[in-house]
Each structure stands twice: as C-alpha cells, then as structure tokens.
N, C-alpha and C. Protein backbone atom coordinates (compact mmCIF):
# COMPACT_ATOMS: atom_id res chain seq x y z
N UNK A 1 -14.79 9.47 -9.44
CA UNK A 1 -13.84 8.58 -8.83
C UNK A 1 -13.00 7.93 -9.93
N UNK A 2 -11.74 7.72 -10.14
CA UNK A 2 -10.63 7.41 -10.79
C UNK A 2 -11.03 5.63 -10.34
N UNK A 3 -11.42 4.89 -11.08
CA UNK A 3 -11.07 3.41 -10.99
C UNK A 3 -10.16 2.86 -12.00
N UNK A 4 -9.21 2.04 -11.25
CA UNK A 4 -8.33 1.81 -12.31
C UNK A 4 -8.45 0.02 -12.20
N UNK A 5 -8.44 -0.82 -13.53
CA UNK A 5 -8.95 -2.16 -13.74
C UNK A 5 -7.26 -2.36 -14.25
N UNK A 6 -7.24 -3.81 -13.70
CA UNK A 6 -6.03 -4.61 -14.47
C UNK A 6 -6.43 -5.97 -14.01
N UNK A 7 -6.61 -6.44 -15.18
CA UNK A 7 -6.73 -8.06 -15.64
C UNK A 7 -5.37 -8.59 -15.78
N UNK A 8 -5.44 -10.32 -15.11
CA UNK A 8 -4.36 -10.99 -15.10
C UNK A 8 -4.50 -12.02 -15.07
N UNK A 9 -3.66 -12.91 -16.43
CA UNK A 9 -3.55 -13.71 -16.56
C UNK A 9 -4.74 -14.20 -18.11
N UNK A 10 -5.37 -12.63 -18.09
CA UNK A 10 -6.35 -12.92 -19.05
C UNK A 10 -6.65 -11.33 -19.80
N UNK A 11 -6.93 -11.32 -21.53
CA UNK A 11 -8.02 -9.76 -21.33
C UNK A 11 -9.31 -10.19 -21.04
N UNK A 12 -9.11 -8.98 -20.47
CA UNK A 12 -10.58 -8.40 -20.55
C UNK A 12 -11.30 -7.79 -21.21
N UNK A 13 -12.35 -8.13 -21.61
CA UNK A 13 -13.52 -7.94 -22.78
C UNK A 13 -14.31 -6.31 -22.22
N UNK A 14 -14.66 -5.79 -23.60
CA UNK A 14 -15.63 -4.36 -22.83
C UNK A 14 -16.67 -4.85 -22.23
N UNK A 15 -16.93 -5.83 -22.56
CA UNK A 15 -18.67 -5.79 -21.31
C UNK A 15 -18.50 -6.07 -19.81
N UNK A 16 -17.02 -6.82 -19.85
CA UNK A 16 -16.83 -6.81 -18.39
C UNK A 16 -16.25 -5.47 -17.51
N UNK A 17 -15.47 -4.83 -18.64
CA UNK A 17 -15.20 -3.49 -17.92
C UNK A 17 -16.19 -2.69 -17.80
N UNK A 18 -17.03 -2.46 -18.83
CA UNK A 18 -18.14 -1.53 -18.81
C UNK A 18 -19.13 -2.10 -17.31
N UNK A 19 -19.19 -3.13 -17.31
CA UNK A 19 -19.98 -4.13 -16.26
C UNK A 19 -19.77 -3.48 -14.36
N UNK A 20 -17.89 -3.50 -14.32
CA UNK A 20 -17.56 -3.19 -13.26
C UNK A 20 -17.31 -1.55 -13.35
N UNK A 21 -16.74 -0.70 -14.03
CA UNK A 21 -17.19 0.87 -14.07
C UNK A 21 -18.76 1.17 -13.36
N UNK A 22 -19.47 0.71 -14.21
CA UNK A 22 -20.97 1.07 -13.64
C UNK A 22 -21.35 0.49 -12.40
N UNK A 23 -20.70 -0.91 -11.77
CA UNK A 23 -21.39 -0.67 -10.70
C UNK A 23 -20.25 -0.02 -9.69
N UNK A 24 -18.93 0.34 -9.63
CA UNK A 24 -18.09 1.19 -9.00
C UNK A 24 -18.79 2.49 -9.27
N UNK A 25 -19.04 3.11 -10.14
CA UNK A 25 -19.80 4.51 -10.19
C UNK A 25 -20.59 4.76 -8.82
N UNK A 26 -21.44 3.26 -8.44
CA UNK A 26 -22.70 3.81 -7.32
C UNK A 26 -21.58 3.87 -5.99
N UNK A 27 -20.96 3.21 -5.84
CA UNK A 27 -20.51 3.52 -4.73
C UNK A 27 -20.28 4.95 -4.19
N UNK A 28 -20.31 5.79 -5.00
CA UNK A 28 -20.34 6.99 -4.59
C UNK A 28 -21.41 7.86 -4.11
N UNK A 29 -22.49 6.70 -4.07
CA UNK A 29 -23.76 6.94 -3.27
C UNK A 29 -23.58 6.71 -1.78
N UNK A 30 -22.02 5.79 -1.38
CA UNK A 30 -22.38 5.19 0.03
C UNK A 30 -21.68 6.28 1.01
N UNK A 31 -19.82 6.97 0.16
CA UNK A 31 -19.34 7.26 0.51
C UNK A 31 -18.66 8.70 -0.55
N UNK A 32 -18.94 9.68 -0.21
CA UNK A 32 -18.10 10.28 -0.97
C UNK A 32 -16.99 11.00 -0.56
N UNK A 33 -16.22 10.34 0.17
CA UNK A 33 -14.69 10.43 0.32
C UNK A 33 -13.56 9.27 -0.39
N UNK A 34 -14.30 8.89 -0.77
CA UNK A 34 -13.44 8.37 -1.92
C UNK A 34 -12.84 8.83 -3.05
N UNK A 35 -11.31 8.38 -2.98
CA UNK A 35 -10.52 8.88 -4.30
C UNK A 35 -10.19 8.55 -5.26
N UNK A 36 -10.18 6.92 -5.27
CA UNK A 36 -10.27 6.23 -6.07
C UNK A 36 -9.90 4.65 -6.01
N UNK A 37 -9.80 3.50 -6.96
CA UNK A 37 -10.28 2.56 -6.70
C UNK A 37 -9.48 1.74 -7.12
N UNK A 38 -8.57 0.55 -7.00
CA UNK A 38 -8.15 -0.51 -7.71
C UNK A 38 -8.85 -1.59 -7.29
N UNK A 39 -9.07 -2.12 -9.01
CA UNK A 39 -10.13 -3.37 -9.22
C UNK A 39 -8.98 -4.66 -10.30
N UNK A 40 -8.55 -5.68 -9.27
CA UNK A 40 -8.14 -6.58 -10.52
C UNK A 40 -8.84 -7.47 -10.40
N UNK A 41 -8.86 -8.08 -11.66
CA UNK A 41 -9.60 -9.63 -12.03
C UNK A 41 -8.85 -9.95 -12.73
N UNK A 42 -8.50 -11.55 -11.52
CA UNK A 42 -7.35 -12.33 -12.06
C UNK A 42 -7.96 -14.06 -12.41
N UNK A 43 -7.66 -14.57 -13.22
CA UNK A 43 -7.63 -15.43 -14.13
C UNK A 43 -6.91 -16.96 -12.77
N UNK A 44 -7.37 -17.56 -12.47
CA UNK A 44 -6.79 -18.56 -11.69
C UNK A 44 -6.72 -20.06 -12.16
N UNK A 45 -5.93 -21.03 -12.20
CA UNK A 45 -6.01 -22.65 -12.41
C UNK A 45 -7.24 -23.48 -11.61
N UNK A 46 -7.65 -22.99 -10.62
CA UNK A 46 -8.38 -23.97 -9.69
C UNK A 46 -9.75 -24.00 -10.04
N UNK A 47 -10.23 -24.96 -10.90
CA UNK A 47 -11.56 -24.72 -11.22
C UNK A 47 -12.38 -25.00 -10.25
N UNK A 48 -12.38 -25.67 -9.33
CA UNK A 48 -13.37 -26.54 -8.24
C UNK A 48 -13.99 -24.98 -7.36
N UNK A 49 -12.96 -24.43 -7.15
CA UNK A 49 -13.50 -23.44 -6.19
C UNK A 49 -13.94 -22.17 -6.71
N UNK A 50 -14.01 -22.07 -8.10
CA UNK A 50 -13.84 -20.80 -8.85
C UNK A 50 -12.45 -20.57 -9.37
N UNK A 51 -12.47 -20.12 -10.33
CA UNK A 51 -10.99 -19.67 -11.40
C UNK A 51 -11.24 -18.40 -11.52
N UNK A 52 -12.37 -17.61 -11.18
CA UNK A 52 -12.27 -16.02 -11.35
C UNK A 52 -12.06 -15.52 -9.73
N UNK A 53 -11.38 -14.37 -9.85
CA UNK A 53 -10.71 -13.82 -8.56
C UNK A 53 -10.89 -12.39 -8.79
N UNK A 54 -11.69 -11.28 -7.63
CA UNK A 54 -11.99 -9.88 -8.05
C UNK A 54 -11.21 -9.86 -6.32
N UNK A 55 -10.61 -9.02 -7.03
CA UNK A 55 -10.27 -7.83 -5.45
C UNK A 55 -10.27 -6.75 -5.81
N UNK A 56 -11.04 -6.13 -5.17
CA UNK A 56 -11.86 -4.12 -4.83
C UNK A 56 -10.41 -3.52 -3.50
N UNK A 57 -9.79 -2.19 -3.93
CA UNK A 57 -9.12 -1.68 -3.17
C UNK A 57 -9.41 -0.09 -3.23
N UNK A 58 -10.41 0.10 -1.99
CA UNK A 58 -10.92 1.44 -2.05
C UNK A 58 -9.73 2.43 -1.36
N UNK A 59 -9.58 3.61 -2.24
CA UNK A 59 -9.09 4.99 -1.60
C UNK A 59 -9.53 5.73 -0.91
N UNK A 60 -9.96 4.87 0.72
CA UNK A 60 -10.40 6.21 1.73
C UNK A 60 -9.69 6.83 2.70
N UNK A 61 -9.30 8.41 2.66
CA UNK A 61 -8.58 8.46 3.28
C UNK A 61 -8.98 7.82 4.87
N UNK A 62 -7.68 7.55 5.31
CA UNK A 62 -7.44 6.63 6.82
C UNK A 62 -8.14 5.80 6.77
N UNK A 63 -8.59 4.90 5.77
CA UNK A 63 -8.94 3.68 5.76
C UNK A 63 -8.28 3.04 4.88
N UNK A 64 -8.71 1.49 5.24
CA UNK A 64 -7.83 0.49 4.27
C UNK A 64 -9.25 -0.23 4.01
N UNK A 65 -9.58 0.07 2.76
CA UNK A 65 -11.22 -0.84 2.77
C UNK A 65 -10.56 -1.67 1.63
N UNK A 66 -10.59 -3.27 1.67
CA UNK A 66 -10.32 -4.27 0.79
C UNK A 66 -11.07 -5.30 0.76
N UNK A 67 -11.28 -5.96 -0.50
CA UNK A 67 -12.26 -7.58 -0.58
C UNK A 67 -11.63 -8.08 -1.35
N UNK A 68 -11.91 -9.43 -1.60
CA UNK A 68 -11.22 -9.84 -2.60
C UNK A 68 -12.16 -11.34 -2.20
N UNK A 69 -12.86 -12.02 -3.61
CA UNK A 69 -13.59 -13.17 -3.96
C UNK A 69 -13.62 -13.55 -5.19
N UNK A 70 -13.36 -15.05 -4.90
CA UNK A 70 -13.46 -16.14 -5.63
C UNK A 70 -14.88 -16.68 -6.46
N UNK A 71 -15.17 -16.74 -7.46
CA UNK A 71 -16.32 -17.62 -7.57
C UNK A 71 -16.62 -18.03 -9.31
N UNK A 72 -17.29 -18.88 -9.48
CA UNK A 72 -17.09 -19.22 -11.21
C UNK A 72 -17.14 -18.31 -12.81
N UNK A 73 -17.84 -17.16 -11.67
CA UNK A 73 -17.88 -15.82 -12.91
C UNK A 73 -17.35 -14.51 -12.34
N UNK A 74 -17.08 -13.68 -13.02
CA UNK A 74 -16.77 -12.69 -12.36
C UNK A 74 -17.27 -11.79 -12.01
N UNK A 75 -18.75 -11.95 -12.63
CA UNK A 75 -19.65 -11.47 -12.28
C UNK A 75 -20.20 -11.33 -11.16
N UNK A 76 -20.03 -12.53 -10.31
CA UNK A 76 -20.55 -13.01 -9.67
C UNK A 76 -19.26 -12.78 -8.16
N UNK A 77 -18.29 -12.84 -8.75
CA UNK A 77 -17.07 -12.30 -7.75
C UNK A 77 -17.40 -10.60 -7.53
N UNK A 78 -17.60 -10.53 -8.35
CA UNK A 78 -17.08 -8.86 -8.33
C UNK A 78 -18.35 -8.42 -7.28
N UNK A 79 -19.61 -8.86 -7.38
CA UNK A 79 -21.00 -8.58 -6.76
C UNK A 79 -20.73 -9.02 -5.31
N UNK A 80 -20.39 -9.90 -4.84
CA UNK A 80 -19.84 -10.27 -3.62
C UNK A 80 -18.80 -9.48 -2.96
N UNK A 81 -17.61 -8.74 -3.60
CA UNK A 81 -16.86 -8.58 -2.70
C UNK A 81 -17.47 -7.01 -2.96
N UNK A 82 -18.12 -6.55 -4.24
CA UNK A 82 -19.01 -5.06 -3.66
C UNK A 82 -19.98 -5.15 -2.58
N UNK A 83 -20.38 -6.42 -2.07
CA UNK A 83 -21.20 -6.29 -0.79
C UNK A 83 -20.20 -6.19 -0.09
N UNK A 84 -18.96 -6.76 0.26
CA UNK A 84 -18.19 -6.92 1.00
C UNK A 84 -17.83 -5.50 1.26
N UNK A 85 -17.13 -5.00 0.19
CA UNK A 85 -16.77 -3.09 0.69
C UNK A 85 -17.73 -2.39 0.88
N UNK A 86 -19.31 -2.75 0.70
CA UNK A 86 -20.45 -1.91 0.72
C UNK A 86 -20.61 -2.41 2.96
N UNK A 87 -20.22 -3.01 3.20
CA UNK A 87 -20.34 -3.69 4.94
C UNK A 87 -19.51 -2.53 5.48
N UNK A 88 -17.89 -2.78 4.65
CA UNK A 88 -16.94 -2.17 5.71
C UNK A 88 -17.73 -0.62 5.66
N UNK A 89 -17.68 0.08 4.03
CA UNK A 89 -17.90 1.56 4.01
C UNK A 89 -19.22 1.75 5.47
N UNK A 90 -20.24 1.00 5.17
CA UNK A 90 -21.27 1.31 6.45
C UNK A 90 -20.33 1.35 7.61
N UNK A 91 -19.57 0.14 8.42
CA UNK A 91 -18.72 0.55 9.28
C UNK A 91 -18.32 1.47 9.24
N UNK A 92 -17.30 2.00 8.49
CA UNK A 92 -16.40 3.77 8.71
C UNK A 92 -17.32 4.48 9.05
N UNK A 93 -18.53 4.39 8.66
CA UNK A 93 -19.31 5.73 8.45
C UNK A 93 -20.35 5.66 9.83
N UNK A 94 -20.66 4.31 10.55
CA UNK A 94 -20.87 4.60 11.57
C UNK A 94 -20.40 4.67 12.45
C-alpha cells in the first residue's frame, strides 16, 4: 500500500514516520482492497484540547473511509482515528 505522510505546520521526525508506516502496514490485514493512504499530522495553536491533529484518508475503491483526531500526542491521535477507520473498514466489509 502506497501511504503518503505530510506534516503541517511542523517536521516530522523519523520515529514518528517510522511509528505511523508500521502501524498503516497492518491495515492490510483488515482490508485488502486498498490502494493507498493519505496521512497528515498537523501542528495546531489550541493547547486545551490537543495541538496534535491526525487525519487517515483511505483509498477504497467506492468508499470514502476518513478520521481525523485531536489529542496531546500524536501518538495518541493517530491510534484513535486507526480505530476509527479500523470501525468503518469492518462496516464495508460487512
């Protein structure tokens, strides 16, 4: 699967890319009609609610699978909105 990362408003460091590659890799355990993936992590002002921002934009055909979460790490964003596309993919597929 082709994932393509763009950071904004900030770089991004290898451990965070290496971080989100590997867990985008499994997804190809849920679904393999996937073509590929846009992942940004964007850099935000609002500290109270989280300042890190991940949105996941999966390539399935005739679907529109999207997440996108807020939270103080991005670690911690990015793990959330992969549950989030890990919900819808179960939907399509049942």
């Amino acid at each position: 699967m082709n994932v393509q990362i763009q950071s904004i408003h900030f770089d991004a460091d290898q451990r965070l890319i290496d971080f989100v590659e590997k867990k985008m890799a499994r997804l190809e355990r849920f679904v393999d009609r996937v073509t590929g993936a846009d992942v940004m992590l964007r850099l935000e002002k609002d500290h109270e609610m989280g300042n890190k921002v991940v949105k996941i934009n999966l390539l399935v055909p005739g679907h529109d699978v999207v997440a996108e979460h807020r939270a103080k790490s991005f670690e911690e964003a990015f793990d959330d909105a992969m549950d989030a596309v890990k919900r819808q993919l179960e939907k399509i597929k049942g």
